[in-house]
Protein backbone atom coordinates (compact mmCIF):
# COMPACT_ATOMS: atom_id res chain seq x y z
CA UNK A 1 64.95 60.02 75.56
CA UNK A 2 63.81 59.13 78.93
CA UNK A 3 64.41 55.88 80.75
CA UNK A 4 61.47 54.18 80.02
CA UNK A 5 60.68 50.65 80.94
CA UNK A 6 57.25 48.87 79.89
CA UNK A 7 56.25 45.96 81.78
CA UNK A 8 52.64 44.09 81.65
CA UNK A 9 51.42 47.79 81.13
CA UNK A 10 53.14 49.67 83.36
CA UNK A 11 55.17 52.87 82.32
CA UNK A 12 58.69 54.24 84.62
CA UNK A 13 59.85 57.37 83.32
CA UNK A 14 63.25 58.05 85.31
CA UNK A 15 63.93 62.01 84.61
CA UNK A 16 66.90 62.13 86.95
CA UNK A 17 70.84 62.31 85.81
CA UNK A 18 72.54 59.50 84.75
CA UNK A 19 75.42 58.89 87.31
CA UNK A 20 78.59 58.43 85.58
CA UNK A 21 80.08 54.92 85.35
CA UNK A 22 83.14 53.12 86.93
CA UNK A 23 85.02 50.85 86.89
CA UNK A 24 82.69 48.32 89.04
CA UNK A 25 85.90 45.56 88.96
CA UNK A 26 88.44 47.83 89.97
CA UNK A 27 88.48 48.32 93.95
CA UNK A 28 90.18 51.74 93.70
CA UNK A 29 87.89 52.97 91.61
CA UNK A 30 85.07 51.51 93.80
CA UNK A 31 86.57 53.09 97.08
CA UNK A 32 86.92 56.46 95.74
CA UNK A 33 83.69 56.63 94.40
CA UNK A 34 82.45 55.50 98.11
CA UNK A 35 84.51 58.66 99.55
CA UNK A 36 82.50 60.77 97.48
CA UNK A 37 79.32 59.19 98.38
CA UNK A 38 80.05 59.99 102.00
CA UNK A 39 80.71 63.53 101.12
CA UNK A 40 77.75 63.99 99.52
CA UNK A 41 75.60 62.17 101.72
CA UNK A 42 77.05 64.01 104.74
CA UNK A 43 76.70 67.36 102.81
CA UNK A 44 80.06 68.53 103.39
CA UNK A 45 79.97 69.77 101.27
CA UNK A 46 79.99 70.18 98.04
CA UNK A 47 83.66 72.37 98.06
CA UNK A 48 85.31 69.13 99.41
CA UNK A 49 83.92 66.62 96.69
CA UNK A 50 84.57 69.32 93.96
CA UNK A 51 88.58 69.44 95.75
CA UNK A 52 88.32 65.67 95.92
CA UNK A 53 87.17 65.03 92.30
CA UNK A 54 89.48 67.77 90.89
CA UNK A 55 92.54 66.66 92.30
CA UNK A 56 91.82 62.95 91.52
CA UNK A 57 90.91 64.11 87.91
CA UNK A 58 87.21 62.35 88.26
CA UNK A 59 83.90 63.98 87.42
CA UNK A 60 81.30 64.95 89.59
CA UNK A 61 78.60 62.68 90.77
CA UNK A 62 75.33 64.66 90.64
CA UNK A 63 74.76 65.35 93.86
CA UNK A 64 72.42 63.38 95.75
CA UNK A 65 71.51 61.02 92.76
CA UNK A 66 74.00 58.38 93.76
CA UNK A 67 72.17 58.31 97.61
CA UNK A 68 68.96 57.88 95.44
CA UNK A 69 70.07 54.70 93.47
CA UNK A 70 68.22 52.08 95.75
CA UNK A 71 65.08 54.39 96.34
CA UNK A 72 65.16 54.35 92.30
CA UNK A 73 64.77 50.88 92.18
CA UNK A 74 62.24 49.97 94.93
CA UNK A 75 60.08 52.71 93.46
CA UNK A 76 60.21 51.02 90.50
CA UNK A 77 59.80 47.78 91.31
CA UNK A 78 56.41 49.01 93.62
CA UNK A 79 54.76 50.08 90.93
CA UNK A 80 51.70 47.49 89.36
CA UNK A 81 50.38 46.85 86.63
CA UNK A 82 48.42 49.91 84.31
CA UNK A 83 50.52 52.73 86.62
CA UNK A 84 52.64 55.06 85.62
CA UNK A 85 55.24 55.92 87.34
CA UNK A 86 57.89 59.14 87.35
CA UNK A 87 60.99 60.23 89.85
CA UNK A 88 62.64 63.59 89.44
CA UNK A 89 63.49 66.41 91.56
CA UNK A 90 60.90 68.28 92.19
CA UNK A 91 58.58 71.13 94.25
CA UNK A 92 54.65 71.98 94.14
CA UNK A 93 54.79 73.24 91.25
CA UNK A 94 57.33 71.85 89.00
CA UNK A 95 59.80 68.79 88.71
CA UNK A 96 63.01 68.85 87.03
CA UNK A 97 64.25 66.96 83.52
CA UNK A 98 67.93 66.29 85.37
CA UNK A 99 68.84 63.77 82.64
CA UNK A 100 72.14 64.38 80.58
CA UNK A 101 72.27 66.45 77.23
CA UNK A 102 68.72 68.17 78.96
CA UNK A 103 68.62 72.42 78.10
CA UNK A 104 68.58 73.97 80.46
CA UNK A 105 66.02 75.93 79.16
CA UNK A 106 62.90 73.18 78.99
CA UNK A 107 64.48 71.12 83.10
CA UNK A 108 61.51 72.27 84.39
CA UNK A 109 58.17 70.74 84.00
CA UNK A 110 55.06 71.83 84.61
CA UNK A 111 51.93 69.87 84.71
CA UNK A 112 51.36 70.01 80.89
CA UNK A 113 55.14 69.64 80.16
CA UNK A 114 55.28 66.29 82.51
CA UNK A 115 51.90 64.89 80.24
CA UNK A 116 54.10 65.46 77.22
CA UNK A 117 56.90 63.15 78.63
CA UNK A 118 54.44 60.69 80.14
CA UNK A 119 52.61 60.24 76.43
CA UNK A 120 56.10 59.97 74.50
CA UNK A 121 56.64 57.01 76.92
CA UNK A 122 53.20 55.40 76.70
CA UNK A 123 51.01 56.63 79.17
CA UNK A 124 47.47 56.90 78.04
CA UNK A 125 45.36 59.17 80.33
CA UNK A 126 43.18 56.63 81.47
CA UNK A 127 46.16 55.97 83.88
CA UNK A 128 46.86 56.71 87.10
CA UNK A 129 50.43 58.74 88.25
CA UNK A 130 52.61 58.15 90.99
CA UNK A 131 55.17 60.91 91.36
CA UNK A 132 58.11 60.02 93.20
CA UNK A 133 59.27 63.56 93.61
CA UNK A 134 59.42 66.12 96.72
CA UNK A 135 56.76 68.39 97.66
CA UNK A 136 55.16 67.73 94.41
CA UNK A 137 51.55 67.26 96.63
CA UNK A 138 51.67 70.32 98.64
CA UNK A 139 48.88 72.54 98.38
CA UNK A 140 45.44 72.31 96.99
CA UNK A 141 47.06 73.86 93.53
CA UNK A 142 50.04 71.82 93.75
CA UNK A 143 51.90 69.68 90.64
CA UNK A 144 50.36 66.80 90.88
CA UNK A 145 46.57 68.63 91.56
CA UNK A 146 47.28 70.18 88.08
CA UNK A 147 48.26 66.64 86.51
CA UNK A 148 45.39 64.88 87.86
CA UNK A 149 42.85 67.29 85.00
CA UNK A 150 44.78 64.34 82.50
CA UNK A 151 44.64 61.59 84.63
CA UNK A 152 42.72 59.56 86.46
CA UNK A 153 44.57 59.90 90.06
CA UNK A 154 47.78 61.27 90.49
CA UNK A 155 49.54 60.81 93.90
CA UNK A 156 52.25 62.91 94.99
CA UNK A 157 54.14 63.28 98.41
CA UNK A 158 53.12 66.86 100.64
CA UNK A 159 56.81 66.76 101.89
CA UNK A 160 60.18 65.77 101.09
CA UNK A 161 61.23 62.09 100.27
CA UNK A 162 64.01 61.47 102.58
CA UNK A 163 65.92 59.33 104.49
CA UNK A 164 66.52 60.00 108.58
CA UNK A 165 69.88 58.22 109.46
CA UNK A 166 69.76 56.35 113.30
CA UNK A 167 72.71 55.85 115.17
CA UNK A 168 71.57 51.95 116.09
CA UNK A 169 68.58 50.90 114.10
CA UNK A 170 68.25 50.95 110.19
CA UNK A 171 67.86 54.13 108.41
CA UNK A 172 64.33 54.93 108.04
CA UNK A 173 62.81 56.37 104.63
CA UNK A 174 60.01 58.25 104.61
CA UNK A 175 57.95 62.30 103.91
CA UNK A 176 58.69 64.45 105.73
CA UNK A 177 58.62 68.09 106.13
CA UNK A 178 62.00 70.01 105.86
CA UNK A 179 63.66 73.78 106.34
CA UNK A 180 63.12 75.30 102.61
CA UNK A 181 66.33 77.03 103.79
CA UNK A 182 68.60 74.10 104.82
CA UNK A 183 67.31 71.22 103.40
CA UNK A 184 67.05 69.95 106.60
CA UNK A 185 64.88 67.04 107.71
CA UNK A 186 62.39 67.09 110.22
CA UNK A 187 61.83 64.05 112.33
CA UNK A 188 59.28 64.83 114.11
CA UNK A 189 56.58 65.65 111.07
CA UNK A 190 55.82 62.79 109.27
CA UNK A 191 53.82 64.15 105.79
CA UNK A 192 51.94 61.66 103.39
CA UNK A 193 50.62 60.71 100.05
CA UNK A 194 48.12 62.59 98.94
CA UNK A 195 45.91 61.96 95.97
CA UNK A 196 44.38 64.04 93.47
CA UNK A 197 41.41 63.77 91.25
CA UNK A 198 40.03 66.44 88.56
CA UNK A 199 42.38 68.90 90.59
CA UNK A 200 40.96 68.14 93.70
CA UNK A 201 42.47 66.34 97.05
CA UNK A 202 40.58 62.68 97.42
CA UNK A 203 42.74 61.12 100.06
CA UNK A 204 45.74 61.06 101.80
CA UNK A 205 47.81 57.79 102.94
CA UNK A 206 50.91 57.14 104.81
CA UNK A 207 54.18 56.28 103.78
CA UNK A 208 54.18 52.70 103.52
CA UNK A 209 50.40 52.39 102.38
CA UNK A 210 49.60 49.91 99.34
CA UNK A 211 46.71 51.87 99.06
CA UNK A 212 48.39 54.09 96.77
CA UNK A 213 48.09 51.64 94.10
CA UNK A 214 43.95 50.72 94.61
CA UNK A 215 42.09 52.95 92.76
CA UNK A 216 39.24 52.19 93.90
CA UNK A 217 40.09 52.75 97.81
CA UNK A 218 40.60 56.48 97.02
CA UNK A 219 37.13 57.74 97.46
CA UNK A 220 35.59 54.98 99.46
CA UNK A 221 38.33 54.52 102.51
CA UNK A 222 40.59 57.65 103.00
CA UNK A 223 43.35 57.31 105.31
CA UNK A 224 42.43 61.01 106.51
C-alpha cells in the first residue's frame, strides 16, 4: 500500500522508494551512509556508490530519494486541509510507483492509473491535486491536464523540481527547466505551477506562491 497519511481531510500519497534503514545510533553507520549521499548528490556517479556499497557489503540507496527526504516532508507538511497531495518521479505524461515490492510492469501511471491510487487512499474527486512530481505540467496535454477531467484543479510543475547548490548562500529549491539529456539544471529558467481545470490551463504561479492552495484565486487572479 501507499504511504498514506489523513489529516483534518487531507490525503499524502508518497509513491517514491522506501530508503533502506540504518543504524541511526551507530556513527559508522551514519558516516557511511553520508559518503553515499555525497556520491549521489554529486552524481559521480553511480559506478562509485555501486563500488562503495559492494565492497562495504551495504545496499543501494535509490538514487536521488535520500536528497529528496526534506523536500518530502515540507511538501507534506504545505499541504491544507481537503488537498490531496502526491510525490513521485515523474514526466508529462506519466509518474512512477517507485515504492518497494512495485512490478515493474504497472510503475508507471497514467492519469487514470494515478485516480486509482488517489481513491484507494481517500481522495474523493471533489478534491483538488497537487503533484509534486517533474514535468508533470508541461504541455497543454500534459499529466496533470489529463487528471484534472476527475478533479477539481490539479497543479503540476512545467519543469523539473530541483535544487541549485551556491557556493556562499543557501541552496535554493525551485522549477526549473533542465537538459532531457543530462539532467542538468538550468539556472537561468525559472518554470512554475501551472493549474489545470477540465483539461485545460487556468493559471500559472511561481514557486513559492500560496496560491496554489486557494481555489478560488485560480480563475479570478492568475499569476500569468
Amino acid at each position: 500500500m501507499a504511504e498514506v497519511e489523513k489529516n483534518v481531510n487531507i490525503v499524502f500519497v508518497n509513491l517514491l522508494r522506501e530508503e533502506r534503514a540504518i543504524n541511526e545510533t551507530s556513527v559508522i553507520d551514519r558516516s557511511l551512509r553520508a559518503v553515499e549521499r555525497w556520491i549521489v548528490h554529486r552524481g559521480i556517479y553511480k559506478l562509485a556508490n555501486s563500488a562503495l556499497s559492494s565492497i562495504l557489503n551495504m545496499e543501494e540507496p535509490p538514487q536521488g530519494n535520500a536528497d529528496m527526504h526534506g523536500q518530502v516532508e515540507e511538501f507534506k507538511s504545505s499541504l491544507k486541509s481537503g488537498e490531496c497531495g502526491v510525490i513521485a518521479h515523474g514526466n508529462s505524461f506519466s509518474i512512477m510507483d517507485n515504492r518497494q515490492n512495485t512490478n515493474p510492469e504497472h510503475s508507471n501511471l497514467t492519469a487514470l492509473g494515478i485516480e486509482n491510487v488517489l481513491k484507494a487512499a481517500g481522495c474523493t474527486q471533489n478534491m483538488p491535486v497537487i503533484l509534486y512530481s517533474c514535468n508533470t505540467g508541461v504541455g497543454n496535454n500534459s499529466l496533470a491536464a489529463e487528471l484534472s477531467k476527475f478533479h477539481p484543479t490539479v497543479v503540476a510543475p512545467d519543469g523539473v523540481i530541483g535544487v541549485i547548490e551556491k557556493f556562499i548562500t543557501a541552496p535554493k529549491l525551485g522549477i526549473f527547466k533542465s537538459d532531457e539529456r543530462t539532467g542538468e539544471i538550468d539556472e537561468s529558467s525559472p518554470r512554475q505551477w501551472k493549474v489545470f481545470s477540465h483539461g485545460k490551463e487556468v493559471a500559472s504561479y511561481d514557486w513559492d506562491s500560496e496560491s496554489i492552495h486557494t481555489n478560488s484565486l485560480h480563475t479570478a487572479n492568475p499569476e500569468r
